[in-house]
C-alpha atoms as a PDB file:
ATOM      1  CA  UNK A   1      -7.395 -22.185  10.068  1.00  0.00           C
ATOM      2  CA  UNK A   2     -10.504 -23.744  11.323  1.00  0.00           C
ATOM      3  CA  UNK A   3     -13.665 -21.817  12.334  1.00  0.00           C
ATOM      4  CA  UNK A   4     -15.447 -24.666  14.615  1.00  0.00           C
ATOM      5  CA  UNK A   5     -15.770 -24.035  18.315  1.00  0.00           C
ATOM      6  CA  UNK A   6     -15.962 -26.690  20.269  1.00  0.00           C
ATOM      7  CA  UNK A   7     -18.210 -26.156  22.762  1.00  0.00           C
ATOM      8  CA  UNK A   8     -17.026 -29.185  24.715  1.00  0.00           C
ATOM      9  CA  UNK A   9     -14.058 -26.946  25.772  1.00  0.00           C
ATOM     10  CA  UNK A  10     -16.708 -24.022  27.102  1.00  0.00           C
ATOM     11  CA  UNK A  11     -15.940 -24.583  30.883  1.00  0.00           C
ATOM     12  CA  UNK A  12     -17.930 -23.021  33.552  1.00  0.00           C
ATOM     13  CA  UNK A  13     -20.603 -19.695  32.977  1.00  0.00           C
ATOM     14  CA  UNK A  14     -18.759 -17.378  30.983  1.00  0.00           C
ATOM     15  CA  UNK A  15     -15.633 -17.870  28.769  1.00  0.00           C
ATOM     16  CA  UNK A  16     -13.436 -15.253  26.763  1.00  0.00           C
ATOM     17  CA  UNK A  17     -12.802 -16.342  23.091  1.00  0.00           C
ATOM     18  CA  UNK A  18     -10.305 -13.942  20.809  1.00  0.00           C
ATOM     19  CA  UNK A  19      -9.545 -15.613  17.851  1.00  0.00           C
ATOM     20  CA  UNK A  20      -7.900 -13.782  14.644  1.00  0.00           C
ATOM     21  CA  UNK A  21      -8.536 -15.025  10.848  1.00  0.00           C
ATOM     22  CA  UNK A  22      -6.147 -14.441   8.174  1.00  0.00           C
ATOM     23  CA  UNK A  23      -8.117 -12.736   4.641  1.00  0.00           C
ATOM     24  CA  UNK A  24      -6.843 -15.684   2.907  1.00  0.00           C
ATOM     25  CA  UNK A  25      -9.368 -17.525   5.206  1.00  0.00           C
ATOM     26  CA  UNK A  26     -12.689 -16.150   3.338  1.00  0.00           C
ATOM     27  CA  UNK A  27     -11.676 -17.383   0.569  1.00  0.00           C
ATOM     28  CA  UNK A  28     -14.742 -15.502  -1.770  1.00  0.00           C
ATOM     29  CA  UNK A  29     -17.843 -17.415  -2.041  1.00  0.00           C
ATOM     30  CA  UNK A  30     -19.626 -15.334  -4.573  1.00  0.00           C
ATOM     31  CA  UNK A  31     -19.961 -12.747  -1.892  1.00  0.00           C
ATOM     32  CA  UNK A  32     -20.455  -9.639  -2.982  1.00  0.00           C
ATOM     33  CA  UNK A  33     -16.984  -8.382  -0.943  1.00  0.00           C
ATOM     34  CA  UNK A  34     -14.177  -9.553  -0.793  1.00  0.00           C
ATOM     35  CA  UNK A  35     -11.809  -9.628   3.311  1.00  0.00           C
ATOM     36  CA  UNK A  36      -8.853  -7.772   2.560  1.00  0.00           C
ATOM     37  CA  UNK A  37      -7.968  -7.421   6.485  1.00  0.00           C
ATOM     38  CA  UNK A  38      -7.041  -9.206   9.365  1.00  0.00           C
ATOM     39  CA  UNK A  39     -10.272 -10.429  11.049  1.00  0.00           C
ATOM     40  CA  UNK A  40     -10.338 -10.000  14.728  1.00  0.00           C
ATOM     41  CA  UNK A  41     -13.028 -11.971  16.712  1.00  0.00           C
ATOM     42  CA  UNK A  42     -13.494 -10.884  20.511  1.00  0.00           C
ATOM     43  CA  UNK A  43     -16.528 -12.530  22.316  1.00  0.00           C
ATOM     44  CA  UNK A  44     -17.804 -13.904  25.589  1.00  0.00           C
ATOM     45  CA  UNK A  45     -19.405 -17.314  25.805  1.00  0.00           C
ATOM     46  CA  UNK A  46     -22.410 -18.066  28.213  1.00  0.00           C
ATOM     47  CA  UNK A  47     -23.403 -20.995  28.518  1.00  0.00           C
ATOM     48  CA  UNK A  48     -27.082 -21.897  29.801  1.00  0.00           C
ATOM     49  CA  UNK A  49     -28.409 -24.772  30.130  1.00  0.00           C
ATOM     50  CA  UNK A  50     -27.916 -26.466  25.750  1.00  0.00           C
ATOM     51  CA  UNK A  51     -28.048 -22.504  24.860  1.00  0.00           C
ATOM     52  CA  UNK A  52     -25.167 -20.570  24.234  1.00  0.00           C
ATOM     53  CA  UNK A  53     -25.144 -16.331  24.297  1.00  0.00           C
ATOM     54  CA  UNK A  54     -22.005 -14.981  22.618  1.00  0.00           C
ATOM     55  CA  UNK A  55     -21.774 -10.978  22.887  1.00  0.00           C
ATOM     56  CA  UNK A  56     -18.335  -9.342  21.365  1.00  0.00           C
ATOM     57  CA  UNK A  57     -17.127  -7.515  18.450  1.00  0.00           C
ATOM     58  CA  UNK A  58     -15.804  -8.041  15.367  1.00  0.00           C
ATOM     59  CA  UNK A  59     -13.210  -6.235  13.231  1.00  0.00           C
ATOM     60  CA  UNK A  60     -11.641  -6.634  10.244  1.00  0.00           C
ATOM     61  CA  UNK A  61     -11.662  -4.306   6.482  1.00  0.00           C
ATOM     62  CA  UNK A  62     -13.671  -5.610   3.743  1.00  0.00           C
ATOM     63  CA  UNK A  63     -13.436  -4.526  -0.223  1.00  0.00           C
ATOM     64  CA  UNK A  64     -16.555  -3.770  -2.314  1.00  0.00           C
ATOM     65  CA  UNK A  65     -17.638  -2.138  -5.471  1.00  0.00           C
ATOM     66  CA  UNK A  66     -18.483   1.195  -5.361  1.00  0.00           C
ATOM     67  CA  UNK A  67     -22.292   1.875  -6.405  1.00  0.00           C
ATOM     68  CA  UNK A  68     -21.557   4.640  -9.139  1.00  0.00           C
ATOM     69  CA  UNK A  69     -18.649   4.376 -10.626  1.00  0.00           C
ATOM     70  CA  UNK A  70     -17.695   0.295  -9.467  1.00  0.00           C
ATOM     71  CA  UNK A  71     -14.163   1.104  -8.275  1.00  0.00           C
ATOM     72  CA  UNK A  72     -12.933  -1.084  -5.304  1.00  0.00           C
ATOM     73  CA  UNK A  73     -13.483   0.626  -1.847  1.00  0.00           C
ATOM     74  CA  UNK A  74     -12.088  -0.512   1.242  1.00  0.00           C
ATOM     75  CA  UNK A  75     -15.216  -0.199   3.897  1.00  0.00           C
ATOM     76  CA  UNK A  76     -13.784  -1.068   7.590  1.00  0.00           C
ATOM     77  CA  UNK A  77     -15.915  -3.194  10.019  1.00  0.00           C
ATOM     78  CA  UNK A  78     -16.328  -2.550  13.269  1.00  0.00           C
ATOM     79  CA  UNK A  79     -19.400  -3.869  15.004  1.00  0.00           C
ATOM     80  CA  UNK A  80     -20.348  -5.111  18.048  1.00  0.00           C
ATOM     81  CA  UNK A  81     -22.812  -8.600  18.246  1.00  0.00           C
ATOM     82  CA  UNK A  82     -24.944 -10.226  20.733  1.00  0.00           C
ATOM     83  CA  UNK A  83     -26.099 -13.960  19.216  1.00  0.00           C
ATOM     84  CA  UNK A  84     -28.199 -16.639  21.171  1.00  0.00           C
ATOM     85  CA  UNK A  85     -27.564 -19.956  19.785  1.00  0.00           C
ATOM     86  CA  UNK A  86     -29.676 -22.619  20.847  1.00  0.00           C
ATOM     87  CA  UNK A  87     -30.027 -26.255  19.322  1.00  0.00           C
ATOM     88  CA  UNK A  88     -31.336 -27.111  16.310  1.00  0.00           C
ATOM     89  CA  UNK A  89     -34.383 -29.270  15.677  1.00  0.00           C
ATOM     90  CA  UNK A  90     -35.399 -31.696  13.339  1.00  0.00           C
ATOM     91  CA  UNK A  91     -37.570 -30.248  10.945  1.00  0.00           C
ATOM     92  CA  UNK A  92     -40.895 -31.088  10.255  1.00  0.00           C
ATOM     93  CA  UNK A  93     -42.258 -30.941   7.021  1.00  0.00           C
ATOM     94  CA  UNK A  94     -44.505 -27.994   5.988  1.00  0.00           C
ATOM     95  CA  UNK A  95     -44.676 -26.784   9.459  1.00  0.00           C
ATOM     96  CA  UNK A  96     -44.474 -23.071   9.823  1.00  0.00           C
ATOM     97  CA  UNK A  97     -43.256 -21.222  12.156  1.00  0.00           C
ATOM     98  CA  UNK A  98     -43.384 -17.267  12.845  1.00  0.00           C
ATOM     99  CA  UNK A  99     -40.184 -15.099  14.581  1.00  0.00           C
ATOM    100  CA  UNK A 100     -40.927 -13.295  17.451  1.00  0.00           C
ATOM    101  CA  UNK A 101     -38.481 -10.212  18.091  1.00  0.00           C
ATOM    102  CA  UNK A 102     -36.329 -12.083  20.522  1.00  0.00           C
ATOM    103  CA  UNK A 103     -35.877 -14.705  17.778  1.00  0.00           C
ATOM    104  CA  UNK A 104     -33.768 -12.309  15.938  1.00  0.00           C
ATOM    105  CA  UNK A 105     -31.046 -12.812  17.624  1.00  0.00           C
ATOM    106  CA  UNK A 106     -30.795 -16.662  17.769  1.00  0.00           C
ATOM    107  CA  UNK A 107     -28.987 -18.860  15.947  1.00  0.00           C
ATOM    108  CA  UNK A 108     -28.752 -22.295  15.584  1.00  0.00           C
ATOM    109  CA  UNK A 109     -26.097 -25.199  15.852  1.00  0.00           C
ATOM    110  CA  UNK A 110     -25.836 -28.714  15.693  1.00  0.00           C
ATOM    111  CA  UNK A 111     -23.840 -31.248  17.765  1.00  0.00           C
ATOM    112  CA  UNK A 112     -20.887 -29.756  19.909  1.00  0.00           C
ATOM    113  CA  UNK A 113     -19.383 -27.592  17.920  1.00  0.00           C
ATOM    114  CA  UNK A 114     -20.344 -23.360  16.727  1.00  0.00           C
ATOM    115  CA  UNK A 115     -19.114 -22.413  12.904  1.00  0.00           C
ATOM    116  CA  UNK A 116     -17.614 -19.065  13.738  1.00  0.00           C
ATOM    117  CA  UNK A 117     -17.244 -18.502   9.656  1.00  0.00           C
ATOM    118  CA  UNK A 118     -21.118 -18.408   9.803  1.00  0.00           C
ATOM    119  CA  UNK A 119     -21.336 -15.652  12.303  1.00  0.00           C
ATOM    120  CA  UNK A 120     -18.589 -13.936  10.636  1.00  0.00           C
ATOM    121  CA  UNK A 121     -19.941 -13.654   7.227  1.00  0.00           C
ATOM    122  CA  UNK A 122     -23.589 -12.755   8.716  1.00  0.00           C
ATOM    123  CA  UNK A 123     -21.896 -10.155  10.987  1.00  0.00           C
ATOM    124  CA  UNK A 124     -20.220  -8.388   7.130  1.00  0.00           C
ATOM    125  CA  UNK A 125     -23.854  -9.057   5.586  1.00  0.00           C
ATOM    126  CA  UNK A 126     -24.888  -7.208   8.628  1.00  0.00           C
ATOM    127  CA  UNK A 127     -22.448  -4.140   7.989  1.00  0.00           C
ATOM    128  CA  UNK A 128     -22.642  -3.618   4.583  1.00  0.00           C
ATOM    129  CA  UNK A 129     -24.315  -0.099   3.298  1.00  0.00           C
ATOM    130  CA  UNK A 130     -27.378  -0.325   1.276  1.00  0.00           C
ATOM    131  CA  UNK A 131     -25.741   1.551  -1.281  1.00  0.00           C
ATOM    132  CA  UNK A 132     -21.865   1.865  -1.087  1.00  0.00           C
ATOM    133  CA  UNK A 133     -19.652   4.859  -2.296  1.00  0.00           C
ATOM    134  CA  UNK A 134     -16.119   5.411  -2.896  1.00  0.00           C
ATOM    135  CA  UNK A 135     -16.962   8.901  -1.734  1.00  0.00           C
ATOM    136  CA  UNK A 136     -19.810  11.655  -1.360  1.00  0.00           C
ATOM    137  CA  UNK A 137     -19.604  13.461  -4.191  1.00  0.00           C
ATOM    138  CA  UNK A 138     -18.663  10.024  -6.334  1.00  0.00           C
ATOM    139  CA  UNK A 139     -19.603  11.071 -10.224  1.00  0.00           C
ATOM    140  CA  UNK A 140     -20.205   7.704 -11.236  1.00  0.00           C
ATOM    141  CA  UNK A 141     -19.681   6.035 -14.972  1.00  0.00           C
ATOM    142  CA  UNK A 142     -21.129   7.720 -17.606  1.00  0.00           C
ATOM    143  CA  UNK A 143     -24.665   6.166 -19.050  1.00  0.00           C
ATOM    144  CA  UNK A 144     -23.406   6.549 -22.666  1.00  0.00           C
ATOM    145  CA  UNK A 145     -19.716   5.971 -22.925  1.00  0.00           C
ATOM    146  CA  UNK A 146     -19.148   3.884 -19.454  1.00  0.00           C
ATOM    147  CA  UNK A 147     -15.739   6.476 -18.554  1.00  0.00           C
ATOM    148  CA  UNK A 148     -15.262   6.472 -14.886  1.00  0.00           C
ATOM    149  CA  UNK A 149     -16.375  10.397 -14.581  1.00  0.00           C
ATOM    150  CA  UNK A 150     -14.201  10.731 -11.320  1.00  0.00           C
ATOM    151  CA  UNK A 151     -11.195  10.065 -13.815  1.00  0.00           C
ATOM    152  CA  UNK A 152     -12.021  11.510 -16.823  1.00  0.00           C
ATOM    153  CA  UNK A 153     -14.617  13.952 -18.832  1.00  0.00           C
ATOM    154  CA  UNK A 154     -16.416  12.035 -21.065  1.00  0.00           C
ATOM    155  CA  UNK A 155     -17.195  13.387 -24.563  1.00  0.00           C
ATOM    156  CA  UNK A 156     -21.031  12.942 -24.454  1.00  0.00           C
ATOM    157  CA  UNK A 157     -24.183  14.688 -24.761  1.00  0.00           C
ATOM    158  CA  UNK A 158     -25.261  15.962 -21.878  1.00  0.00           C
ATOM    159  CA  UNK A 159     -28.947  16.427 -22.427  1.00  0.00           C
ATOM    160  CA  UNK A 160     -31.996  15.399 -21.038  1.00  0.00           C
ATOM    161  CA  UNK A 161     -35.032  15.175 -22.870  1.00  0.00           C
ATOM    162  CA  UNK A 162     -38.370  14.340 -20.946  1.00  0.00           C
ATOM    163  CA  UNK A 163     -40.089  11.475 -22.990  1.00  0.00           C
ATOM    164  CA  UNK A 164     -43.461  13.011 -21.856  1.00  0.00           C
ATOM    165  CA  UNK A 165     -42.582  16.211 -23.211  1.00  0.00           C
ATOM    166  CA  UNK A 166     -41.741  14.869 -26.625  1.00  0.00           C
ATOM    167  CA  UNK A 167     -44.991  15.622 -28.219  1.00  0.00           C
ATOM    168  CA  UNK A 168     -44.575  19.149 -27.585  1.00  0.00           C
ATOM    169  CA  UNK A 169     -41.737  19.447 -29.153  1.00  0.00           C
ATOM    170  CA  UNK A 170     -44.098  18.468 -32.734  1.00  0.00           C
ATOM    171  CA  UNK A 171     -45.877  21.354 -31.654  1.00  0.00           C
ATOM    172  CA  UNK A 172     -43.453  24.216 -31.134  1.00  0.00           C
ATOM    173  CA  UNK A 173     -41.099  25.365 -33.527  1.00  0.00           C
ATOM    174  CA  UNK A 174     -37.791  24.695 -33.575  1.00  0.00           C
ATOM    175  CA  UNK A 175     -36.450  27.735 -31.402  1.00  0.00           C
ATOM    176  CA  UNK A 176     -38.264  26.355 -29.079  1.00  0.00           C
ATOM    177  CA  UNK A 177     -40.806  29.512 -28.396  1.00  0.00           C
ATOM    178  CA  UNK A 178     -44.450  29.633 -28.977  1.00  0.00           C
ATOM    179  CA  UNK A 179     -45.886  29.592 -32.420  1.00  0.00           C
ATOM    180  CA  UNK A 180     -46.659  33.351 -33.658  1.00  0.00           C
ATOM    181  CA  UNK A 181     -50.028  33.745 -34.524  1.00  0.00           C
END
């Protein structure tokens, strides 16, 4: 299944591209999720002048680890995109150059031909939470023992000493009340 675009076939202003990607197509790449879904690609195609402007959507169900307790979650994408591509220039070494707001949505390609895979992948980078749950009240693993706690209640200690109050506890006897005088 090929993710090029040939932009030689872009006829006219504005063209309608829906194009669908098997999961077996993002094959993983030491991404941190893995496509478990059918990808569905919907976008229109504008072309100006050597720029291109592709607004659409994208859809598809992706797999990650859960934050807590690292179980696989399925997290569905559904997100719309507008990308300006525009061509790419030779670099010049050591010259910097600083993004405007604009420039955050460009892209850029090279010859005749747009890697959809790219836009893709930036479009799940683009989706993923910050910090991804299974579910609200997720318990997480436990620090000590490492049992999934959403499964299955741990054994372990459950207290807390505060390492600044550790002196303190030098200072008062055992029961924990102050010293009698």
């Amino acid at each position: 299944m090929t993710f090029i675009l040939d932009l030689a076939q872009v006829r006219g202003q504005k063209n309608h591209v829906d194009r669908r990607f098997a999961p077996s197509a993002f094959e993983a790449q030491h991404d941190e999720f893995m496509v478990i879904g059918e990808v569905s690609l919907r976008f229109d195609i504008e072309k100006d002048q050597a720029s291109y402007r592709l607004t659409g959507s994208l859809h598809a169900v992706l797999e990650l680890p859960c934050s807590r307790c690292l179980e696989p979650m399925a997290w569905p994408v559904d997100t719309a995109f507008d990308v300006r591509y525009v061509p790419a220039l030779p670099s010049v070494a050591g010259a910097e150059s600083e993004l405007a707001d604009e420039d955050l949505g460009t892209a850029f390609y090279e010859g005749d031909a747009l890697d959809l895979g790219q836009l893709v992948r930036e479009q799940f980078y683009l989706t993923l939470p910050m910090k991804a749950l299974c579910r609200v009240d997720c318990q997480g693993l436990c620090a000590d023992c490492g049992v999934n706690r959403n499964v299955a209640i741990c054994q372990c200690e459950r207290r807390w000493v505060d390492p600044r109050l550790a002196v303190l506890k030098r200072v008062l006897p055992e029961g924990g009340s102050e010293p009698s005088h």
